[in-house]
Protein backbone atom coordinates (compact mmCIF):
# COMPACT_ATOMS: atom_id res chain seq x y z
CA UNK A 1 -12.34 -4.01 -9.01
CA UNK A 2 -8.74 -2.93 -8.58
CA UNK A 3 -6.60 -0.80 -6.15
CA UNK A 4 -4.38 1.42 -7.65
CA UNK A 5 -0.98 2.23 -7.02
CA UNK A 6 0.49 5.56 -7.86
CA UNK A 7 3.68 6.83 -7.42
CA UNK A 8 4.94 9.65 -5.39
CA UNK A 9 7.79 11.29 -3.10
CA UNK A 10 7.93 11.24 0.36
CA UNK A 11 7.12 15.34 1.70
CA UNK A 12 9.11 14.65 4.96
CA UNK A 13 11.04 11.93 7.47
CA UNK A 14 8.57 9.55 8.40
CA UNK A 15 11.40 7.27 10.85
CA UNK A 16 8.90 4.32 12.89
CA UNK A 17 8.51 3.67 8.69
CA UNK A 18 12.47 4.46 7.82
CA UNK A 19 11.38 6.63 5.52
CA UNK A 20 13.20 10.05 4.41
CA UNK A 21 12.35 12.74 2.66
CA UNK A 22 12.35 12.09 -1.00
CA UNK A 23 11.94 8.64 -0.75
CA UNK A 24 9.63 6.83 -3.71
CA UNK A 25 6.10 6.30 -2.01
CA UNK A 26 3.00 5.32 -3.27
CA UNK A 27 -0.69 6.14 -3.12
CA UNK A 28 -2.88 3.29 -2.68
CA UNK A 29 -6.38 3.75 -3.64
CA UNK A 30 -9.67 1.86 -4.74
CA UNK A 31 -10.60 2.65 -8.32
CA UNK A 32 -14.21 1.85 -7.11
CA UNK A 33 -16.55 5.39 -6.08
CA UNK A 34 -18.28 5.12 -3.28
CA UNK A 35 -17.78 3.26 0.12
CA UNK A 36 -17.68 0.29 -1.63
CA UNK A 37 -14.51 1.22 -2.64
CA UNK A 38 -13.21 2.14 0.62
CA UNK A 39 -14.45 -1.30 1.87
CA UNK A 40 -12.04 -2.88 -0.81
CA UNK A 41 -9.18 -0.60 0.22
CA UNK A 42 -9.85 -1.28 3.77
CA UNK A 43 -9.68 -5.33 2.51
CA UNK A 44 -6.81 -5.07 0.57
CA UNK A 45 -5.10 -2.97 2.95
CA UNK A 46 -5.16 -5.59 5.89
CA UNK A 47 -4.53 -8.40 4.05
CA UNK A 48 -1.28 -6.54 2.86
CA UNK A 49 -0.57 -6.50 6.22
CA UNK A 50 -1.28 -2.83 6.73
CA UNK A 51 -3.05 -1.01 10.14
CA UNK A 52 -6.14 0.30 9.22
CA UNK A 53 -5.17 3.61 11.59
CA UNK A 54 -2.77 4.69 9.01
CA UNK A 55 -5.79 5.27 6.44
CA UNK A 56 -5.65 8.80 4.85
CA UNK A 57 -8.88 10.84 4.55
CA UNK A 58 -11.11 8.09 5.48
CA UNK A 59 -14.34 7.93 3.85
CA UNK A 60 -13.02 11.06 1.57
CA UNK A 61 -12.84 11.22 -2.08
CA UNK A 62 -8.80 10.96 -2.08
CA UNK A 63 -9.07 8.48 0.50
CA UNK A 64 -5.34 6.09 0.04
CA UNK A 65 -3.01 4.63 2.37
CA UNK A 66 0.95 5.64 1.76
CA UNK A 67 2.95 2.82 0.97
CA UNK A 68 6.60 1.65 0.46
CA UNK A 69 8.92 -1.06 0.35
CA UNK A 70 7.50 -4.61 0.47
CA UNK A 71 3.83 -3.10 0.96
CA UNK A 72 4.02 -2.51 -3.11
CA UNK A 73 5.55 -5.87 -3.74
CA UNK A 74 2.07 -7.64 -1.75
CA UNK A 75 -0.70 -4.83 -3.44
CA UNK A 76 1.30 -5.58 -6.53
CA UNK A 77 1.04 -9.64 -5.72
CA UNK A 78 -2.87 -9.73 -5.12
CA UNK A 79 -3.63 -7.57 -8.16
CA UNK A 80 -3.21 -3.89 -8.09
CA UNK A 81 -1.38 -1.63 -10.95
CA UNK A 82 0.46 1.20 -11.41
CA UNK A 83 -1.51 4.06 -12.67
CA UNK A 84 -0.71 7.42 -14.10
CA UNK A 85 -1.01 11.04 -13.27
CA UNK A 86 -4.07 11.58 -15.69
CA UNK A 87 -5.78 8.45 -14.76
CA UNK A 88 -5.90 9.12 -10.64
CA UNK A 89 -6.63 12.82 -11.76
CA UNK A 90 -9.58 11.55 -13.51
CA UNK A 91 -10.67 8.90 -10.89
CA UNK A 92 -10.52 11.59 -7.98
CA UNK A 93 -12.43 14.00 -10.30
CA UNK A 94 -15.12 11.44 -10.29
CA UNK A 95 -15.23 10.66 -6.93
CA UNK A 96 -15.64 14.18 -5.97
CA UNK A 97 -18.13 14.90 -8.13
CA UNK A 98 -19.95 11.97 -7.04
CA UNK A 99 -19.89 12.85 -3.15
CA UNK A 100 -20.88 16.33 -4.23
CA UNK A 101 -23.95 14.85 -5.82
CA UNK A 102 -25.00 12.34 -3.06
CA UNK A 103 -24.78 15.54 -0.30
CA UNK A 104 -26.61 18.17 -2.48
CA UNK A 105 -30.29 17.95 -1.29
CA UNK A 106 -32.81 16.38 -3.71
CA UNK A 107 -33.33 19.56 -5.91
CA UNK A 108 -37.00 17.63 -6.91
CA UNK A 109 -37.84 17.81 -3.21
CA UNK A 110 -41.37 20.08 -3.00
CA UNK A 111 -41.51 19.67 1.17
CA UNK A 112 -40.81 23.14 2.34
C-alpha cells in the first residue's frame, strides 16, 4: 500500500544524526494493519537506505522510523505521502484496536 510520512519536531539533540532540538522530523509508518505492514516498512525502510535497528516500537501499533533530511526526499521518491494529524490519528486508532482484538481470547471458546 503506502508508507506514510508525517511531520513532526525533533524532542531533543540527536548529534551521530546532526539533529537538534526542534528540528522538522518525520514519522514514517505503513498505512497497512498488521505485520504485513511492518514487513513493508521494514522494505521501504532499507531500500531508503535506513538501519533496521533504528525501528521504533517494533511490531507495535505506532510502530515508524524517525526521519530527516534526504531520508524524506527517497520515501518521498518510491511513493510515500504526507499525511495529516487526523489521518495518522485514525490509522493508529485502527491499528490498536486491531491488536487489541487479535490478543483478546476467543470469547466463543467453550474449553474451560
Amino acid at each position: 500500500m503506502t508508507i506514510l510520512l508525517h511531520p513532526t519536531r525533533a524532542t531533543h539533540d540527536i548529534p551521530p544524526a546532526g539533529i537538534r532540538r526542534g528540528d522538522r522530523m518525520y514519522h514514517a509508518l505503513s498505512d497497512i494493519v498488521g505485520p504485513e505492514g511492518g514487513r513493508e516498512l521494514r522494505r521501504e525502510a532499507l531500500a531508503c537506505g535506513l538501519r533496521l535497528g533504528w525501528i521504533q516500537y517494533e511490531g507495535a501499533y505506532r510502530e515508524h522510523f524517525d526521519i530527516h533530511g534526504r531520508a524524506v526526499d527517497r520515501f518521498l521518491a518510491r511513493g510515500a505521502r504526507m499525511a495529516t494529524n487526523r489521518e495518522i490519528g485514525e490509522l493508529l486508532a485502527t491499528k490498536r484496536a486491531t491488536l487489541a482484538a487479535q490478543a483478546a481470547p476467543d470469547a466463543d471458546d467453550d474449553s474451560t
